[in-house]
Protein backbone atom coordinates (compact mmCIF):
# COMPACT_ATOMS: atom_id res chain seq x y z
CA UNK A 1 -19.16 -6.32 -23.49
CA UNK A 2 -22.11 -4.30 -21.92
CA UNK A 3 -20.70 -3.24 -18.27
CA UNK A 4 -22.59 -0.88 -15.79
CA UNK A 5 -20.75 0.64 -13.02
CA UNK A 6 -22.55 1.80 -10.01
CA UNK A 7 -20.19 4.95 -8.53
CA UNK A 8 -18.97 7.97 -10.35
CA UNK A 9 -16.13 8.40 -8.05
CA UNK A 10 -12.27 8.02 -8.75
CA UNK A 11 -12.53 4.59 -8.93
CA UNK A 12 -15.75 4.65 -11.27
CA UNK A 13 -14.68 7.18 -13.75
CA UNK A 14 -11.26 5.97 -13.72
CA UNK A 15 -12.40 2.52 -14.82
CA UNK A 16 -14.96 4.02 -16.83
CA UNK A 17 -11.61 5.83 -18.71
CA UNK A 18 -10.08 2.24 -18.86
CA UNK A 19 -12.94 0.60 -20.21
CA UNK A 20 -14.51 2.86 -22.86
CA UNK A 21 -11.62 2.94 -25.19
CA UNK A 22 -11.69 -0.64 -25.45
CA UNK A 23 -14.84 -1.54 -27.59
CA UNK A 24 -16.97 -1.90 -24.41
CA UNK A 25 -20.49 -0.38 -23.89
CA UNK A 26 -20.46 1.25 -20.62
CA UNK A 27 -23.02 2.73 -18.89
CA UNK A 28 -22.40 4.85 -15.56
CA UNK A 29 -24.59 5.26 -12.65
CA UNK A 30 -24.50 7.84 -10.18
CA UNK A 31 -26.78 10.24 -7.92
CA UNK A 32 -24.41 13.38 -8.62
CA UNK A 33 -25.53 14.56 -12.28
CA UNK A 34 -22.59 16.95 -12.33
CA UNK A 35 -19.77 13.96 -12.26
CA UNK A 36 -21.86 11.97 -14.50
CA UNK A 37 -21.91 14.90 -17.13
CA UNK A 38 -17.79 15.80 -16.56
CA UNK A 39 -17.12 12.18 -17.39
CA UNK A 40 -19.62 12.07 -20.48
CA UNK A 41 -18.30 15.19 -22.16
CA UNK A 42 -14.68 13.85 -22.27
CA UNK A 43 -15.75 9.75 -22.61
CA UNK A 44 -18.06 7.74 -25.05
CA UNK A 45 -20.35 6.23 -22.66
CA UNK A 46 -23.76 6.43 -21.19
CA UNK A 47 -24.72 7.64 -17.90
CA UNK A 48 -27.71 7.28 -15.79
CA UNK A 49 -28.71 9.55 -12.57
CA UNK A 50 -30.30 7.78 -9.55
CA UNK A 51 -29.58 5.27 -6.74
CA UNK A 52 -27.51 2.68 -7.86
CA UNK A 53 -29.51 -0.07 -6.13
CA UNK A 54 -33.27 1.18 -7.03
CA UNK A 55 -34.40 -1.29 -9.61
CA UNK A 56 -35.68 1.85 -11.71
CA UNK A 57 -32.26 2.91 -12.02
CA UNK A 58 -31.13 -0.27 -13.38
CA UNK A 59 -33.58 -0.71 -15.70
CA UNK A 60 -32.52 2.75 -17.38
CA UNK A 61 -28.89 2.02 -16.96
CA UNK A 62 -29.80 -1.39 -19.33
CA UNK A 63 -29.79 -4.00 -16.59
CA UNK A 64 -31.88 -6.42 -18.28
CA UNK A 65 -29.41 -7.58 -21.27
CA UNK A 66 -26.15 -6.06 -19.40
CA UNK A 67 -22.78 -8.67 -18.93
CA UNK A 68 -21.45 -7.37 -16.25
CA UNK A 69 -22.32 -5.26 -13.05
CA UNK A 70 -19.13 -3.21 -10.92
CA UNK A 71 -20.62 -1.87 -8.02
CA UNK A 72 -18.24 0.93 -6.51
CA UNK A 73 -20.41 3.52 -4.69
CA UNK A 74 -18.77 5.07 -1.44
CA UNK A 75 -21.59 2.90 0.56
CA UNK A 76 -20.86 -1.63 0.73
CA UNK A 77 -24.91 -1.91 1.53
CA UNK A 78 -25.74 0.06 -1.43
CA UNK A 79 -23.03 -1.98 -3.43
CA UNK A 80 -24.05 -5.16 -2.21
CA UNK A 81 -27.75 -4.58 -2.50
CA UNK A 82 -27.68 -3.22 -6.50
CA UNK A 83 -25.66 -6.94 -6.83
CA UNK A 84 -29.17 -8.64 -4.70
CA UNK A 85 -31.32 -6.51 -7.34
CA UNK A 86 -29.24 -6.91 -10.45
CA UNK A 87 -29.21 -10.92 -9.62
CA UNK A 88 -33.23 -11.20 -8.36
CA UNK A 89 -34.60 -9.16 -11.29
CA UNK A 90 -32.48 -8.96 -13.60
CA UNK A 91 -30.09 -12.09 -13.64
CA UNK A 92 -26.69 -10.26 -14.57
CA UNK A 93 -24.06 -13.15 -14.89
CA UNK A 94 -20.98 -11.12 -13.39
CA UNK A 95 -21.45 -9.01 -10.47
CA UNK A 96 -18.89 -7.45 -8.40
CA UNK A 97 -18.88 -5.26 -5.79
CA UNK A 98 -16.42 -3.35 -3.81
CA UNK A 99 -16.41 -4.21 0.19
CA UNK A 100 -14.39 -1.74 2.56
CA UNK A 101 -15.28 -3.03 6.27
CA UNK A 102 -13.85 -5.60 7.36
CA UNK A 103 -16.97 -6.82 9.13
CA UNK A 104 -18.42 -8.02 6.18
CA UNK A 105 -15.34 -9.62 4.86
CA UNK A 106 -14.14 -11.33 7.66
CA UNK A 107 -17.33 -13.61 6.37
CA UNK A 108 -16.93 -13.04 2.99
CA UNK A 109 -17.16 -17.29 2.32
CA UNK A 110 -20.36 -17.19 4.32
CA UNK A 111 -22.15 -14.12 2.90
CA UNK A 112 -21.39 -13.65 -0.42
CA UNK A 113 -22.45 -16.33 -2.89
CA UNK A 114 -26.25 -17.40 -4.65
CA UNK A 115 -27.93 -18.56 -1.83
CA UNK A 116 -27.26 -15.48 0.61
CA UNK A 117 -25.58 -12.18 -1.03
CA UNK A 118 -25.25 -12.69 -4.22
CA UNK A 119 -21.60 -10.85 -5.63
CA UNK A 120 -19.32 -12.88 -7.67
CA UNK A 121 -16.07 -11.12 -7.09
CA UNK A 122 -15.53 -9.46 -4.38
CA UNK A 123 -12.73 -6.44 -4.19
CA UNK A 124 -11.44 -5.11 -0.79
CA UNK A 125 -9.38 -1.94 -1.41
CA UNK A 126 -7.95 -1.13 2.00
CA UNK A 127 -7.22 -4.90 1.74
CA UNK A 128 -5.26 -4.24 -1.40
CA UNK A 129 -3.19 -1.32 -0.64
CA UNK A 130 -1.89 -2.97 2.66
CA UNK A 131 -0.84 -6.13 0.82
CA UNK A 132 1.11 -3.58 -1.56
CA UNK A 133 2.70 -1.51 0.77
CA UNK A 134 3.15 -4.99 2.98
CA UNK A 135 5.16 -6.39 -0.21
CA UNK A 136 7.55 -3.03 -0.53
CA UNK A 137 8.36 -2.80 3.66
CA UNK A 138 9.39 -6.47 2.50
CA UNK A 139 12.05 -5.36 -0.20
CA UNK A 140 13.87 -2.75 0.77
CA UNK A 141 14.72 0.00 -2.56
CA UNK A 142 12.02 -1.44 -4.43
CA UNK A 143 9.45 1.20 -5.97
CA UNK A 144 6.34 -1.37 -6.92
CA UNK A 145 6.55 -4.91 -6.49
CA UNK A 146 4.03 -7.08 -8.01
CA UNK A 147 3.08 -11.10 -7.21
CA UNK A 148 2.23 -13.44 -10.14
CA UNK A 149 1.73 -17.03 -10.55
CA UNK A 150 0.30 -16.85 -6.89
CA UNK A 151 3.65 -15.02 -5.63
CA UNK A 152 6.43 -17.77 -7.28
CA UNK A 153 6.89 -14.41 -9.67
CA UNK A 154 7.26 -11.19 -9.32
CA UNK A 155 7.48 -8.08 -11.10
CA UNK A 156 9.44 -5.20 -9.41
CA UNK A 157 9.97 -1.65 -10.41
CA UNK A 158 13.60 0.02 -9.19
CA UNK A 159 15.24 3.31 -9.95
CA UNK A 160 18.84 2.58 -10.96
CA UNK A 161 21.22 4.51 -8.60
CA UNK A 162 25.34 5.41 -8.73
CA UNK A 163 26.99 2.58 -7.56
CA UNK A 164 24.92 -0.50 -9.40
CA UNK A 165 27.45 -2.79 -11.13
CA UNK A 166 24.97 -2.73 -14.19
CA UNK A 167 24.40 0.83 -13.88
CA UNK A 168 26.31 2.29 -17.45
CA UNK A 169 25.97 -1.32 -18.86
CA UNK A 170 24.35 -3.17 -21.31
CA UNK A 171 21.64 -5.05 -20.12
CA UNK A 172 22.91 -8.14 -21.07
CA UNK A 173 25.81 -8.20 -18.86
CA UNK A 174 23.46 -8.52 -15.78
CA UNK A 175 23.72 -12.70 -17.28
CA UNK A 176 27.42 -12.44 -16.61
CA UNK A 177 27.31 -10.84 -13.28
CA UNK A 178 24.57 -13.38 -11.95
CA UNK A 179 25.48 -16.72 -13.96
CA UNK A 180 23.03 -18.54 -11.74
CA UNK A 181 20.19 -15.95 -11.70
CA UNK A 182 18.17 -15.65 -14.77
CA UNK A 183 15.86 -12.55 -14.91
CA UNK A 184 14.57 -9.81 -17.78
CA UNK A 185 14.65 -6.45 -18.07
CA UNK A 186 10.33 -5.89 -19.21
CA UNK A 187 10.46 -2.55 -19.62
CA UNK A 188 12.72 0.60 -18.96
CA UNK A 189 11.04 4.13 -18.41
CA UNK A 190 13.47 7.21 -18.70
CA UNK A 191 12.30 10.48 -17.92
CA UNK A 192 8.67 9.12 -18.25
CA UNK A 193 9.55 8.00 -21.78
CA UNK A 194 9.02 4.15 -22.54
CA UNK A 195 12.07 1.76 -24.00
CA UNK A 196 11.84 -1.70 -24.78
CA UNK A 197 14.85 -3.00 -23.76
CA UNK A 198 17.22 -5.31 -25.92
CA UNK A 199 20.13 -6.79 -25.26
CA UNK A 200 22.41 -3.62 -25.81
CA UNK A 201 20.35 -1.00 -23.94
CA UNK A 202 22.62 0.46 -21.55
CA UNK A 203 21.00 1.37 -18.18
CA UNK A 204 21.30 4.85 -17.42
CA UNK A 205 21.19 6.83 -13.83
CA UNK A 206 17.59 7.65 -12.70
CA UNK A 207 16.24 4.99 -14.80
CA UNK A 208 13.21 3.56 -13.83
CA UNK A 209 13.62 -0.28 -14.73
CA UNK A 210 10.60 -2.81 -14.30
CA UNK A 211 12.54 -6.73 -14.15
CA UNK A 212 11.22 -10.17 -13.46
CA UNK A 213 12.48 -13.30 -11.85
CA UNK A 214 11.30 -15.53 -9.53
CA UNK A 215 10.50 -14.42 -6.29
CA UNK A 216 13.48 -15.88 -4.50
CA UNK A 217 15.74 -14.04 -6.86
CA UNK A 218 14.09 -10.52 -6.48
CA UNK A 219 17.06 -9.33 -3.92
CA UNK A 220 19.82 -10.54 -6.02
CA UNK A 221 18.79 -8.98 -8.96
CA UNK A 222 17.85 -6.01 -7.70
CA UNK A 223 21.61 -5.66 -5.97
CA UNK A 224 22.89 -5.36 -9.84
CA UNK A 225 20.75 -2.27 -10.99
CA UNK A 226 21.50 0.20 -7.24
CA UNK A 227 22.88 -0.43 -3.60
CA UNK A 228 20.95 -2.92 -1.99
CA UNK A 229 18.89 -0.92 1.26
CA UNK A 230 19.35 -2.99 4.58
CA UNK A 231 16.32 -4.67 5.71
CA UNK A 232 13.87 -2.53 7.07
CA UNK A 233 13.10 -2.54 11.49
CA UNK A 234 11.52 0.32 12.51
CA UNK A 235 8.13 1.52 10.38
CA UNK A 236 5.93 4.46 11.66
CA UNK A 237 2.37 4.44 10.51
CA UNK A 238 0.50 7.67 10.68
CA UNK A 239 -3.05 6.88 10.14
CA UNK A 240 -4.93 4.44 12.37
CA UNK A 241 -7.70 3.71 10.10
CA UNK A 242 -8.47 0.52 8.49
CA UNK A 243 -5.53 0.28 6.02
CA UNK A 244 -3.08 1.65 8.94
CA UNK A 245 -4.48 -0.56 11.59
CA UNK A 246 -4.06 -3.88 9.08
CA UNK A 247 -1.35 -2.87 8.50
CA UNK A 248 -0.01 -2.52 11.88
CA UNK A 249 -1.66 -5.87 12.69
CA UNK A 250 -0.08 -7.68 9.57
CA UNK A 251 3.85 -6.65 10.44
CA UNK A 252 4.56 -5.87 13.93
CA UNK A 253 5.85 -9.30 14.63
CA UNK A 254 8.56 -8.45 12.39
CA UNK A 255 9.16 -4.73 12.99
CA UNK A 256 9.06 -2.40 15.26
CA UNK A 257 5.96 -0.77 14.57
CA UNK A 258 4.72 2.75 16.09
CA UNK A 259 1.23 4.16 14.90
CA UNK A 260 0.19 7.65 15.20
CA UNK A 261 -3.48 8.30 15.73
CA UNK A 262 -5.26 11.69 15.98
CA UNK A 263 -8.81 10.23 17.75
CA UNK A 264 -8.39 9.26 21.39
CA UNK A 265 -11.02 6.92 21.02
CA UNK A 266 -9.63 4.97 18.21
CA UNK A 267 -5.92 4.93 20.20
CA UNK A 268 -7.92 2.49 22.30
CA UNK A 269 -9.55 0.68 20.21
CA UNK A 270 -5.75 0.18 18.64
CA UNK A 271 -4.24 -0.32 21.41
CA UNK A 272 -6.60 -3.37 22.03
CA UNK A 273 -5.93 -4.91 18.76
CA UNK A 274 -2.78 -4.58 18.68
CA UNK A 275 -0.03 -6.40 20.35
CA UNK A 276 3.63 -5.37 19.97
CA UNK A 277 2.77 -1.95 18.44
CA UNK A 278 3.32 1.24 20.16
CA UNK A 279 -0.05 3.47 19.49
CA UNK A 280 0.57 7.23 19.63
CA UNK A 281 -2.29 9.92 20.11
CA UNK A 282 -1.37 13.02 18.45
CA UNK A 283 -0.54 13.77 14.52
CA UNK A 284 2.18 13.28 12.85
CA UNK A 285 2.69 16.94 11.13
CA UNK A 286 3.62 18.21 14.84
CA UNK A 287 7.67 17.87 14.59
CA UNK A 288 7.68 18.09 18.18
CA UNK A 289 5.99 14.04 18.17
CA UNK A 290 8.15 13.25 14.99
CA UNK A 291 11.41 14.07 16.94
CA UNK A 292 10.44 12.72 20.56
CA UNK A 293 9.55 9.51 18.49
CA UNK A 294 13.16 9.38 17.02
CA UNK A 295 11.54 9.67 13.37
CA UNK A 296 15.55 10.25 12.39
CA UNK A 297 15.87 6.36 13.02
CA UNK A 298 12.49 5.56 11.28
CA UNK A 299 13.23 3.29 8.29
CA UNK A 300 9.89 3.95 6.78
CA UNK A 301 7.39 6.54 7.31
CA UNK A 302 3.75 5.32 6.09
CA UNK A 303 1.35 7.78 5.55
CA UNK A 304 -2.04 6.60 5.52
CA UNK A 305 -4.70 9.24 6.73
CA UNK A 306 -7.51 9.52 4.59
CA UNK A 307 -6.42 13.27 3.39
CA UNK A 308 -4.11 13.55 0.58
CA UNK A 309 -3.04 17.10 1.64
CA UNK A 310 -2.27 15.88 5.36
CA UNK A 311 -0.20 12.51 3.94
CA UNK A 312 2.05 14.68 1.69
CA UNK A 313 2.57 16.98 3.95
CA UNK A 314 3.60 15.03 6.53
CA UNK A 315 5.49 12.57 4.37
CA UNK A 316 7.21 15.51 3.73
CA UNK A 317 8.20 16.78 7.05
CA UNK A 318 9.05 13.52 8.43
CA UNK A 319 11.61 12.86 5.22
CA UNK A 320 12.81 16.19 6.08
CA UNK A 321 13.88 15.19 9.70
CA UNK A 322 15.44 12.05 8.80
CA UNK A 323 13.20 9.07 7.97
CA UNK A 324 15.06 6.83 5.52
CA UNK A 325 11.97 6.15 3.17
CA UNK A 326 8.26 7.40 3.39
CA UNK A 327 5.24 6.07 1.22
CA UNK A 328 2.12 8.47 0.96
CA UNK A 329 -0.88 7.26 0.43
CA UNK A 330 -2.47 9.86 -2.26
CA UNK A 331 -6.08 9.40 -4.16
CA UNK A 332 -5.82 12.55 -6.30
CA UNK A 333 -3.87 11.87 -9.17
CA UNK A 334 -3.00 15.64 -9.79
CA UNK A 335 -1.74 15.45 -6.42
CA UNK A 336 0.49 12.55 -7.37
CA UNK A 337 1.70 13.89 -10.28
CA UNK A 338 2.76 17.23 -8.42
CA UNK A 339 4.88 15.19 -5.62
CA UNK A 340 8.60 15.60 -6.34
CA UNK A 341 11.60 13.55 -4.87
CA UNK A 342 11.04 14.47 -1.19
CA UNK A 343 8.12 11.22 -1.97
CA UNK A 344 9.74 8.23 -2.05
CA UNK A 345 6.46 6.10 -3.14
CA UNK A 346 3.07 7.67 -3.79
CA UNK A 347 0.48 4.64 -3.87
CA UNK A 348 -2.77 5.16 -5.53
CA UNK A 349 -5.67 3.16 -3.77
CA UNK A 350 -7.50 3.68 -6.87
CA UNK A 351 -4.91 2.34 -9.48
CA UNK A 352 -4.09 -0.97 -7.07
CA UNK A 353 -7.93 -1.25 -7.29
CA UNK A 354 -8.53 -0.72 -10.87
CA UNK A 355 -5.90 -3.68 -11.39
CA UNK A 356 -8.14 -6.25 -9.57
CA UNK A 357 -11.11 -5.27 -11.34
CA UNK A 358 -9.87 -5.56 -14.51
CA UNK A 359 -8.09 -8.88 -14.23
CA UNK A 360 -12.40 -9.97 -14.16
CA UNK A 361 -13.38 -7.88 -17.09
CA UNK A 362 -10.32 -8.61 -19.35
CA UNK A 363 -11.65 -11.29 -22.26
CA UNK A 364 -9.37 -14.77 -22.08
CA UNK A 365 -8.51 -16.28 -19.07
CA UNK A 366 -6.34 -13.85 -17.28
CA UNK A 367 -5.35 -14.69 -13.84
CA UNK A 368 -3.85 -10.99 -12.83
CA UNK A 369 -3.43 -7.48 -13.90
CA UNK A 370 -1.79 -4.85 -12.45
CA UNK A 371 -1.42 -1.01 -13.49
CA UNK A 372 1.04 0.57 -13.54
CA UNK A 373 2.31 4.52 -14.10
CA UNK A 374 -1.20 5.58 -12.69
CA UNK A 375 -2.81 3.57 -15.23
CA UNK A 376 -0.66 4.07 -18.52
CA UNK A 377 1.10 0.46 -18.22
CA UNK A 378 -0.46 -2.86 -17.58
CA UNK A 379 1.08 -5.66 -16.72
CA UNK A 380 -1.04 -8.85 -17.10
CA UNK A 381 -0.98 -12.68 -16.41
CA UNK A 382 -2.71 -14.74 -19.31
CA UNK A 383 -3.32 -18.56 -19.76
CA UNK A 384 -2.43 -20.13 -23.27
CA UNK A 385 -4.98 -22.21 -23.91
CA UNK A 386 -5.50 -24.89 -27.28
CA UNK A 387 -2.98 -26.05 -29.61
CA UNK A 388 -0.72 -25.39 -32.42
CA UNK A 389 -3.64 -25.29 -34.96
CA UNK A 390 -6.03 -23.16 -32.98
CA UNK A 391 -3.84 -20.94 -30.85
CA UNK A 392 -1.99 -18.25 -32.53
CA UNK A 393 1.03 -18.76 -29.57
CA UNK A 394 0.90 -22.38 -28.16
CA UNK A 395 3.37 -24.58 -29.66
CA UNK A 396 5.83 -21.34 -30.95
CA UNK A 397 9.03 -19.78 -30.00
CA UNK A 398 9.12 -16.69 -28.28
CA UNK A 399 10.68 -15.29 -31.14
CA UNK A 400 8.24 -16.51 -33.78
CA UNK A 401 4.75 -15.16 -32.36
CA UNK A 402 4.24 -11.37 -33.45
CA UNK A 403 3.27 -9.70 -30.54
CA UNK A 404 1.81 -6.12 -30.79
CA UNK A 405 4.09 -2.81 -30.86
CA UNK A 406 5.01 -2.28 -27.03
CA UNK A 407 4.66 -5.58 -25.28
CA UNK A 408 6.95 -8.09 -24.41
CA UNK A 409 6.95 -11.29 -22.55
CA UNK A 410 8.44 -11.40 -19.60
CA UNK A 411 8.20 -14.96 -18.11
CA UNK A 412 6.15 -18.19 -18.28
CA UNK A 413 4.75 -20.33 -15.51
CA UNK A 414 4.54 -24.11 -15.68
CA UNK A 415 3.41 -25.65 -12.99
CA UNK A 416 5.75 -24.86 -10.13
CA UNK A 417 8.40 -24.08 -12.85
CA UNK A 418 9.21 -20.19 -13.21
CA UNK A 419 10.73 -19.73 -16.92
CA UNK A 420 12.20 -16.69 -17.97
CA UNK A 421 11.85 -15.22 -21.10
CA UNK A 422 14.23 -15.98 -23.72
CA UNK A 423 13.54 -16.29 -27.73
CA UNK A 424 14.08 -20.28 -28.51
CA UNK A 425 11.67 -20.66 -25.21
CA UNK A 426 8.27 -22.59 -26.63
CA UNK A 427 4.67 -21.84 -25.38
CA UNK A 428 3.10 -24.84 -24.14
CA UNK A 429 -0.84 -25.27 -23.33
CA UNK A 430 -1.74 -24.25 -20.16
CA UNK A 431 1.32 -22.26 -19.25
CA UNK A 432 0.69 -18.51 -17.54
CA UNK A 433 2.05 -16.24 -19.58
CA UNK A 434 3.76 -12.90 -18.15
CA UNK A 435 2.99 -9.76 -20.44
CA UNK A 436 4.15 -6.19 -19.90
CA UNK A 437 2.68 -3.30 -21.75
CA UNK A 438 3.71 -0.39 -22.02
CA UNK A 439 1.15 1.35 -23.69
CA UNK A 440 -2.50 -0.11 -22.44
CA UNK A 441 -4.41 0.62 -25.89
CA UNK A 442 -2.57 -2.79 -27.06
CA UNK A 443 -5.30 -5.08 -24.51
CA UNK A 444 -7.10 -5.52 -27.27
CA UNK A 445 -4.55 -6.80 -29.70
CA UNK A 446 -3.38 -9.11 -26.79
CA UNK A 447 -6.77 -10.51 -26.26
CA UNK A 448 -6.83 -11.58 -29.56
CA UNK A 449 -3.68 -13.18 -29.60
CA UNK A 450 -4.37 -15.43 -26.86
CA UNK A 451 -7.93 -16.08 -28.48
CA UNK A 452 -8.66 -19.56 -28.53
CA UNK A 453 -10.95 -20.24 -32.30
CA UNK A 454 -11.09 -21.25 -36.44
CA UNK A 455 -9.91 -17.15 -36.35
CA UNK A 456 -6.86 -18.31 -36.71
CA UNK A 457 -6.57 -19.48 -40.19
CA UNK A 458 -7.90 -16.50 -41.53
């Protein structure tokens, strides 16, 4: 597939990074020549210096015979315009753009299709990251919880604590404890190191254990592998930018919600949005405002500036003085990978963006990805499509279709029915497969064996 992608930034190159090594021609457009030239000299692609919506620029970047268009420059007019060019002159069939104010997509079903601004898909990052860190205030312990199968599934990440009945078990006691509650074990990461479970892998302390189930049995399974956390009630928020003030907006019906806010200004403009929230000017690295704000009694601390340096450090102060859990918002991934256990979460707005983009670039019909491990695990929603002649998985057990080194299936959707994975379970057409892998070089080998053709006899 011939992709451009408009935006050297951390987004850009880091999709660039996922892209190239999969048999894609990618071509990367930027006005800094010095980003463009640090990501050619370590990736096989092209690059292009100019303004990402001059029709010049697109011509050199290969417009005219390109697939696919990813707009992700810092600016939404110049990313919506290069779509308006790349549509009017040059009639790219996928274009998709990256929107961050909300006061373009509070109108996104007006604005953006053929007739008015022409974008396909688009993605709303600040959007993204709220729903994520909406979806871990919402379970209590978890580390990264994930909705499939429009949120009847999910995928949740847990480190397994002292105390967990299955904690020093095999895994496939957790069917004894929980007769009624059927769930699997995807994946298991141990000091960063990768095991696929089976049914004698004994869960360890510190592990860091990725399960499925259906949604409504999230809690219960998570109460086998650590000590379930009491439902969260009071969250502080320091940040009152667009992801902290959605945020805020989103759950302070059902917490008690304070926000901490450094601009005056912007404390008003808060303070009129919001309605049960308490909005704080000041800054959340002055211990004096963390204590008068009882930030002992905090359940979670949400740091969500737009400076990595000021959300870990005050993520760190405020778990210092007694908040229960803190998430930090980080973009750098050096930064991320420097954070030790004072951290409870580190999100990466990049990574939760890089997910939605490539759920629209994958080949097949793929409904959702997610990354995971800053980008070294995917996790991946895939139709099955055809029959037992043309498909090389419809119409076979689990435990009959040869599925590349380090993935497994971890559930199937049928219709409103949420089936876990088990080896005498058959793939039917038109059921959403669940797919974890562990190492993302295997997309490739996936796509193929969901691919749909004569291929298969050969």
């Amino acid at each position: 597939m011939k992709i451009i992608i408009l935006g050297a930034g951390q987004v850009g190159g880091t999709l660039a990074e996922h892209l190239a090594g999969e048999q894609n021609d990618i071509t990367v457009v930027d006005t800094d020549g010095d980003k463009l030239r640090a990501l050619k000299d370590r990736l096989d692609i092209g690059t292009v210096t100019g303004g990402a919506s001059h029709p010049n620029t697109l011509y050199k970047a290969g417009a005219e015979d390109a697939d696919m268009l990813i707009a992700v420059t810092n600016s939404d007019e110049i990313n919506m315009m290069a779509c308006q060019v790349a549509y009017t002159l040059f009639n790219t069939p996928t274009k998709i753009s990256r929107v961050r104010s909300p006061n373009y997509l509070v109108y996104q079903d007006k604005l953006f299709n053929r007739e008015h601004v022409p974008v396909d898909v688009i993605i709303g990052p600040e959007q993204l990251v709220t729903k994520s860190i909406q979806q871990l205030i919402a379970n209590p312990g978890a580390l990264q919880v994930l909705d499939f199968a429009e949120g009847r599934v999910q995928l949740v990440a847990v480190k397994a604590y002292h105390g967990g009945p299955i904690v020093g078990q095999e895994l496939r006691e957790i069917r004894r404890h929980m007769p009624r509650v059927d769930t699997r074990v995807a994946a298991i990461f141990r000091q960063d190191r990768p095991i696929i479970p089976q049914g004698d892998t004994v869960v360890e302390v510190g592990d860091e254990v990725f399960f499925i189930a259906a949604s409504k049995n999230i809690r219960a399974v998570m109460s086998e592998l650590r000590r379930v956390d009491k439902p969260y009630k009071r969250v502080m928020i320091a940040g009152g930018g667009n992801i902290g003030a959605t945020l805020a907006a989103n759950i302070e019906s059902q917490y008690q919600v304070k926000v901490i806010e450094r601009s005056y200004s912007r404390c008003r403009a808060l303070s009129e949005r919001l309605k049960h929230s308490i909005v704080l000017n000041g800054s959340a690295s002055e211990p004096q405002l963390l204590t008068a704000e009882n930030i002992e009694a905090t359940d979670v601390f949400c740091a969500l500036t737009n400076s990595d340096e000021s959300n870990i450090m005050m993520s760190m102060l405020a778990k210092r003085m007694g908040a229960k859990k803190v998430i930090t918002l980080i973009a750098n991934t050096a930064y991320a990978d420097l954070v030790g256990d004072e951290i409870d979460i580190a999100l990466s707005p990049q990574q939760i963006t890089i997910g939605s983009l490539l759920t629209h670039v994958r080949k097949g019909d793929i409904s959702n990805v997610h990354s995971l491990r800053r980008g070294a695990a995917e996790a991946i929603e895939v139709t099955a499509h055809g029959d037992s002649h043309s498909s090389k998985v419809v119409g076979r057990r689990l435990d009959e279709i040869s599925l590349p080194e380090g993935v497994t299936i971890g559930a199937i959707v049928r219709g409103e029915d949420v089936i876990i994975a088990h080896s005498h379970i058959v793939v039917e057409t038109d059921d959403h497969v669940i797919l974890f892998l562990i190492n993302r070089s295997r997309i490739n080998a996936v796509e193929k064996l969901f691919a749909v053709g004569f291929g298969f006899f050969s």
